[in-house]
Protein backbone atom coordinates (compact mmCIF):
# COMPACT_ATOMS: atom_id res chain seq x y z
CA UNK A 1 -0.59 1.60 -24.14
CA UNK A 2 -1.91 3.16 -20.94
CA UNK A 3 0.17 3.85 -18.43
CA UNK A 4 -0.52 3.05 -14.38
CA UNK A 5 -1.20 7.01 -13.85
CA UNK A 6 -4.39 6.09 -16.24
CA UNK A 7 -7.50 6.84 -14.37
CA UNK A 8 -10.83 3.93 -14.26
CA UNK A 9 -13.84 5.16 -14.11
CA UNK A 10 -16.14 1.86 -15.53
CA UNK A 11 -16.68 -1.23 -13.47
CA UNK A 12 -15.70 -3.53 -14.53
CA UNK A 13 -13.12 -1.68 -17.03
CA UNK A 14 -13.76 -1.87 -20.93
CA UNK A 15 -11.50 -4.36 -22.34
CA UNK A 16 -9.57 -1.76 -23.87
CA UNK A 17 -8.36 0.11 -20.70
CA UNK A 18 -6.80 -3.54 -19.28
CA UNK A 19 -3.40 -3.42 -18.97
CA UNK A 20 -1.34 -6.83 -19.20
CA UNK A 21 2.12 -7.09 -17.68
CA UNK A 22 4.59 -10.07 -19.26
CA UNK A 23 6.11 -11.99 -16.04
CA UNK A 24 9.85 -11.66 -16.76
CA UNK A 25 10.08 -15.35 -14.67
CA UNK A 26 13.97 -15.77 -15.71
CA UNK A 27 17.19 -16.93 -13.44
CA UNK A 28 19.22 -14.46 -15.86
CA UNK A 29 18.95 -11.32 -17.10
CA UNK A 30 19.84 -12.07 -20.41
CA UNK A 31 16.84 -13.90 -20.79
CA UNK A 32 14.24 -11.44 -19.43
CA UNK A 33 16.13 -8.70 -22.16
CA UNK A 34 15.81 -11.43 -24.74
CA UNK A 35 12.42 -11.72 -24.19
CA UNK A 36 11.37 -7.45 -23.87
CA UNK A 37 13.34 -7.26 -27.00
CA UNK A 38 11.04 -9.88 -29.27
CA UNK A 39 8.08 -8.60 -27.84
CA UNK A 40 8.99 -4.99 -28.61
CA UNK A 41 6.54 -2.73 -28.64
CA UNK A 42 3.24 -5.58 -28.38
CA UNK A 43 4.04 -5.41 -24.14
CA UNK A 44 5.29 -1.80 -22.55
CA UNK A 45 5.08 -3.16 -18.97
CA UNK A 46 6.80 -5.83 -17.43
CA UNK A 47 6.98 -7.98 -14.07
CA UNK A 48 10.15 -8.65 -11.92
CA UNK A 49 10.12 -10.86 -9.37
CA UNK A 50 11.76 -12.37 -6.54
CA UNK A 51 14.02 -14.69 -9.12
CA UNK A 52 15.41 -12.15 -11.60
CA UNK A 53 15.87 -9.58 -8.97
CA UNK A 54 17.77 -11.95 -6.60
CA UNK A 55 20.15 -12.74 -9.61
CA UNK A 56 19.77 -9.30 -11.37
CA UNK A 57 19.36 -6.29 -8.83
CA UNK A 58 17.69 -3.01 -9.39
CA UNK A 59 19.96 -3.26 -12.54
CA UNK A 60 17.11 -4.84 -14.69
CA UNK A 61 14.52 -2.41 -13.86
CA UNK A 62 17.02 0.74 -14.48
CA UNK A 63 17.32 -1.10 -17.93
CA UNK A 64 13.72 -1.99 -18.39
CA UNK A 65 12.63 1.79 -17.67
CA UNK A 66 15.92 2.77 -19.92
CA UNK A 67 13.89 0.96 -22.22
CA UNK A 68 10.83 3.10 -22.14
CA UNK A 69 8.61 0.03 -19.92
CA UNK A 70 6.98 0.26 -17.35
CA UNK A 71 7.81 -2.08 -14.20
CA UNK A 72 5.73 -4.17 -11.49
CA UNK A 73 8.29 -5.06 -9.23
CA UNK A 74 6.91 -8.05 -7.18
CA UNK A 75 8.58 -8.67 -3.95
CA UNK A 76 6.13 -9.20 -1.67
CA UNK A 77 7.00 -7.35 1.25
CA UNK A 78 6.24 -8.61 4.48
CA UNK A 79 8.32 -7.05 7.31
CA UNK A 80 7.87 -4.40 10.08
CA UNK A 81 6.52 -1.11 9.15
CA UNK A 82 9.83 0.60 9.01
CA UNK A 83 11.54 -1.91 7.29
CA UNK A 84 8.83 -2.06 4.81
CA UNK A 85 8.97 1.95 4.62
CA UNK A 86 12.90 2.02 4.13
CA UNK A 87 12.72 -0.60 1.31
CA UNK A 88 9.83 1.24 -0.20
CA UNK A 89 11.94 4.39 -0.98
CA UNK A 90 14.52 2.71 -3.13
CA UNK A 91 11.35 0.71 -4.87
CA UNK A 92 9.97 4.28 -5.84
CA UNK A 93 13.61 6.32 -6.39
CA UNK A 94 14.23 3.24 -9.16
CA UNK A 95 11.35 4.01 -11.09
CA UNK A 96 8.76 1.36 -10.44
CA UNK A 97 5.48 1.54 -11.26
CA UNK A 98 3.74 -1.12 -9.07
CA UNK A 99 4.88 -2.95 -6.06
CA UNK A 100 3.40 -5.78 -3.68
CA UNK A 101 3.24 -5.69 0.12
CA UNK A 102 1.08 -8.70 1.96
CA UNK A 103 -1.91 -7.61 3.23
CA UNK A 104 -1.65 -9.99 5.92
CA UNK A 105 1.59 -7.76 7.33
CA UNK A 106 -1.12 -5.56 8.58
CA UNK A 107 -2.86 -2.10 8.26
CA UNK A 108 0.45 0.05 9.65
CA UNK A 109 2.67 -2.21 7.62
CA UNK A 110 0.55 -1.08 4.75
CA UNK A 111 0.54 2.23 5.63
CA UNK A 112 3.63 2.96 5.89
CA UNK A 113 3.87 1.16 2.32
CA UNK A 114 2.00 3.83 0.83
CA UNK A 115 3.77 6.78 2.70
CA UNK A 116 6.72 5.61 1.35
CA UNK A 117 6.07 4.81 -2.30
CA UNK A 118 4.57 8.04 -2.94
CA UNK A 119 2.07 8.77 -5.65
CA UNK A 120 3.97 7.32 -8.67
CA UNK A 121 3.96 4.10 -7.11
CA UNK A 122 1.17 1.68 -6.90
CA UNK A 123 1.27 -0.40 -3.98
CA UNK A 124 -0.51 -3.08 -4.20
CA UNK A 125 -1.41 -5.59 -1.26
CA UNK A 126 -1.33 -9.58 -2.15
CA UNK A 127 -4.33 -11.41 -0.37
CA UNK A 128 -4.31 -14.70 -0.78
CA UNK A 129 -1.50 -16.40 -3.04
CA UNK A 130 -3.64 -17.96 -6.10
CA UNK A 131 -1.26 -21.16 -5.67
CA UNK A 132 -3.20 -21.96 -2.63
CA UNK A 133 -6.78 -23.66 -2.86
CA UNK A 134 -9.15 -23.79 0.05
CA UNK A 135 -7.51 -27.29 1.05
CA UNK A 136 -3.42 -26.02 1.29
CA UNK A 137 -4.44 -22.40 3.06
CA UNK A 138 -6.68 -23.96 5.25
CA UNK A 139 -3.19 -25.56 6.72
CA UNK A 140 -2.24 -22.00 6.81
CA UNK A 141 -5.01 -20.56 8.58
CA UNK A 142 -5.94 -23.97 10.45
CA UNK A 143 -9.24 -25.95 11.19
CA UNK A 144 -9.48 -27.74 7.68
CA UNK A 145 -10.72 -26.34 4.44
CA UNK A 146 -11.00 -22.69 4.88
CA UNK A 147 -13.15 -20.09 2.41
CA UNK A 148 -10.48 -18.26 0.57
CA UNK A 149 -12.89 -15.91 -1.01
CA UNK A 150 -14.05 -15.05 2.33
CA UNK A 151 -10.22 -13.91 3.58
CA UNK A 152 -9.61 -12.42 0.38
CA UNK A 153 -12.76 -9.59 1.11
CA UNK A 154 -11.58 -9.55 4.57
CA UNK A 155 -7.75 -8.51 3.25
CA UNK A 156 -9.13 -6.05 0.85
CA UNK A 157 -11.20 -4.42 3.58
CA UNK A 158 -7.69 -4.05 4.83
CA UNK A 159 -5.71 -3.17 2.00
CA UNK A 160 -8.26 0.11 1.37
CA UNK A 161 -8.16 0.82 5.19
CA UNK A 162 -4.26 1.23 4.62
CA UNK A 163 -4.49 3.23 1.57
CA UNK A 164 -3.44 0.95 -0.98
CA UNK A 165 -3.76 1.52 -4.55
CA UNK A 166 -5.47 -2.27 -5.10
CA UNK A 167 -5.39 -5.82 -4.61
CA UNK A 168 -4.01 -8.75 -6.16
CA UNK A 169 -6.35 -11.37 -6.11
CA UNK A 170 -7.17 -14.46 -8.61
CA UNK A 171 -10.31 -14.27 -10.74
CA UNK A 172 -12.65 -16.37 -8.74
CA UNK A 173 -12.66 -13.55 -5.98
CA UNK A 174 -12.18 -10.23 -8.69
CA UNK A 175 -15.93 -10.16 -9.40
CA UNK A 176 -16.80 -10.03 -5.81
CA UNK A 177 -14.19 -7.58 -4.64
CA UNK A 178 -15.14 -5.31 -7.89
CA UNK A 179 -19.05 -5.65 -6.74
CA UNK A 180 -17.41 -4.55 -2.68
CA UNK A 181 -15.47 -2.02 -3.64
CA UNK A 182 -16.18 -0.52 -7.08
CA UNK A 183 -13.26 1.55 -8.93
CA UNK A 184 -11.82 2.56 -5.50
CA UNK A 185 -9.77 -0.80 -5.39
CA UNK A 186 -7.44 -1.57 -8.52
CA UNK A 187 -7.26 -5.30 -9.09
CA UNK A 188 -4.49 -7.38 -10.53
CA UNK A 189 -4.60 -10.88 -11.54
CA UNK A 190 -2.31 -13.25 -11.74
CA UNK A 191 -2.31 -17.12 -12.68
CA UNK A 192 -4.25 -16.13 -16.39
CA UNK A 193 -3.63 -18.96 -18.67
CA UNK A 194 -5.69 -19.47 -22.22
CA UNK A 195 -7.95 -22.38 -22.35
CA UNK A 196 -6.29 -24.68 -23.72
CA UNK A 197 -3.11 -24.52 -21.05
CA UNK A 198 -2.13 -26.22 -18.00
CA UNK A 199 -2.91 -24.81 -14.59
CA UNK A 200 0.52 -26.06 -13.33
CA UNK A 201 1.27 -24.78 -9.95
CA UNK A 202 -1.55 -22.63 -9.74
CA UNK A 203 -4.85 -23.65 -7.75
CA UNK A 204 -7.11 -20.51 -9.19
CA UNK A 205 -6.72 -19.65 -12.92
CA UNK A 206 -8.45 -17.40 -14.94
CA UNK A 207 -8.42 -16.78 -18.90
CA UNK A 208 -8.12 -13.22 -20.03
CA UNK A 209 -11.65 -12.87 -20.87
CA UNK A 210 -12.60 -14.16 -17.44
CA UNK A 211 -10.63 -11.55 -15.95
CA UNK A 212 -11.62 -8.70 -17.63
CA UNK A 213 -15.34 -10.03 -17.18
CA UNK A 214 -14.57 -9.90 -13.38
CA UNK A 215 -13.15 -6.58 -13.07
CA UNK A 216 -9.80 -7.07 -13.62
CA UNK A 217 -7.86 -3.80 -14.56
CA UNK A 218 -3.90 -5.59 -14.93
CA UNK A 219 -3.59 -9.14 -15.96
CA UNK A 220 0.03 -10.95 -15.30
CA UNK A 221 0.66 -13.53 -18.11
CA UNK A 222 3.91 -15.85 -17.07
CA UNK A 223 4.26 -19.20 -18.70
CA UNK A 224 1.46 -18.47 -21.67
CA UNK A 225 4.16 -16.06 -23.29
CA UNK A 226 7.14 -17.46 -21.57
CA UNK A 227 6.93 -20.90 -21.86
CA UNK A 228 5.31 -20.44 -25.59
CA UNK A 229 7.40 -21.89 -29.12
CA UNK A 230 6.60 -18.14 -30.60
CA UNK A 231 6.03 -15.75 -27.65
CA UNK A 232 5.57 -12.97 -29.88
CA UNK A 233 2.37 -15.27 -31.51
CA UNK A 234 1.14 -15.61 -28.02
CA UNK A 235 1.35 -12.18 -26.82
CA UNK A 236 -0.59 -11.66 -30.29
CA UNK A 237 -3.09 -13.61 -29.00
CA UNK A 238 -3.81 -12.09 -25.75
CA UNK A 239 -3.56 -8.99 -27.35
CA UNK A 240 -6.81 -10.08 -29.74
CA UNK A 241 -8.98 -11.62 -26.87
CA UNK A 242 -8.75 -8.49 -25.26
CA UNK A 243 -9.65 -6.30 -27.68
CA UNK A 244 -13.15 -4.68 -27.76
């Protein structure tokens, strides 16, 4: 499988050069293991989140990388530039592939982000959160329903100002960022579910094909391999709509 070092150089990327990333969305790390082990070699990278690294520490991506995957450690950051810079460093000495900042923290916040991570590690800067519709982050931003496709090209205008490797986004607003920016912004995509899934608490979902057809270079699949009776089946699946 490619790795995150892998360069892009078609817009949108061929199907095969789309790199998925299994959402390791577990209170224990027992269960995220459990998981990497029955999906073996069918999914090298993985994501870590707020929940399993709150109960799990930088423990599970030592392990993970022990384990020859790669890691997108999604945290989020969203703090003052040196505080964002400080936890940056131990982000990159563990190994980590990817990371998240919010763009919203601002182009020095981002900055330093980058400085920080170094060239191994992807920083990537979170625009708008694809559980929000134009209804809920209109309460964020205020005066109603607010265009969320608009603010999301407005962040990434800010993310590449700061130097950051890409976006994430949801696949309503990949096409347009892909047709803004070209291959100098890496997108990833979250909230991908196969057609015949729920949406649950996402407001903006894409299938895999949609993604890809919009740009998308990393796809994050939670609940469609988590959540399935035969994981292993489902990552099979993906695997197949993807291919050329």
């Amino acid at each position: 499988m490619a790795r995150i070092g892998a360069s892009v150089s078609d817009t949108p990327p061929a199907r095969s050069s789309v790199i998925p990333i299994v959402a390791l969305d577990y209170p224990d790390f027992a269960s995220a293991l459990r998981l990497v082990a029955l999906l073996g070699e069918s999914c090298r990278f993985y994501k870590v989140g707020s929940e399993l690294f709150t109960a799990a520490g930088p423990d599970v991506v030592v392990r993970l990388r022990e384990e020859g995957c790669d890691v997108f450690l999604d945290l989020k950051l969203h703090d003052i530039p040196n505080t964002v810079a400080g936890a940056m460093r131990r982000i990159r000495d563990m190994g980590v592939r990817i990371t998240t900042v919010h763009a919203s923290g601002g182009r020095a916040m981002i900055e330093a982000a980058v400085e920080a991570a170094g060239a191994e590690c992807g920083v990537f800067a979170v625009t708008i959160l694809t559980s929000l519709d134009e209804s809920s982050f209109g309460e964020v931003v205020g005066g109603g329903r607010a265009d969320v496709t608009t603010w999301v090209l407005r962040l990434a205008v800010l993310a590449s100002a700061g130097g950051a490797r890409g976006i994430v986004c949801s696949g309503d607003e990949a096409r347009l960022v892909r047709e803004r920016f070209g291959p100098n912004l890496e997108l990833l995509v979250p909230g991908v579910r196969l057609p015949s899934e729920s949406s649950a608490d996402q407001a903006r979902i894409v299938t895999p094909e949609g993604a890809v057809a919009a740009g998308a270079n990393y796809l994050v699949l939670g609940r469609t391999i988590t959540a399935a009776a035969n994981p292993a089946a489902a990552m099979q699946s993906v695997l197949d709509r993807l291919s050329p």
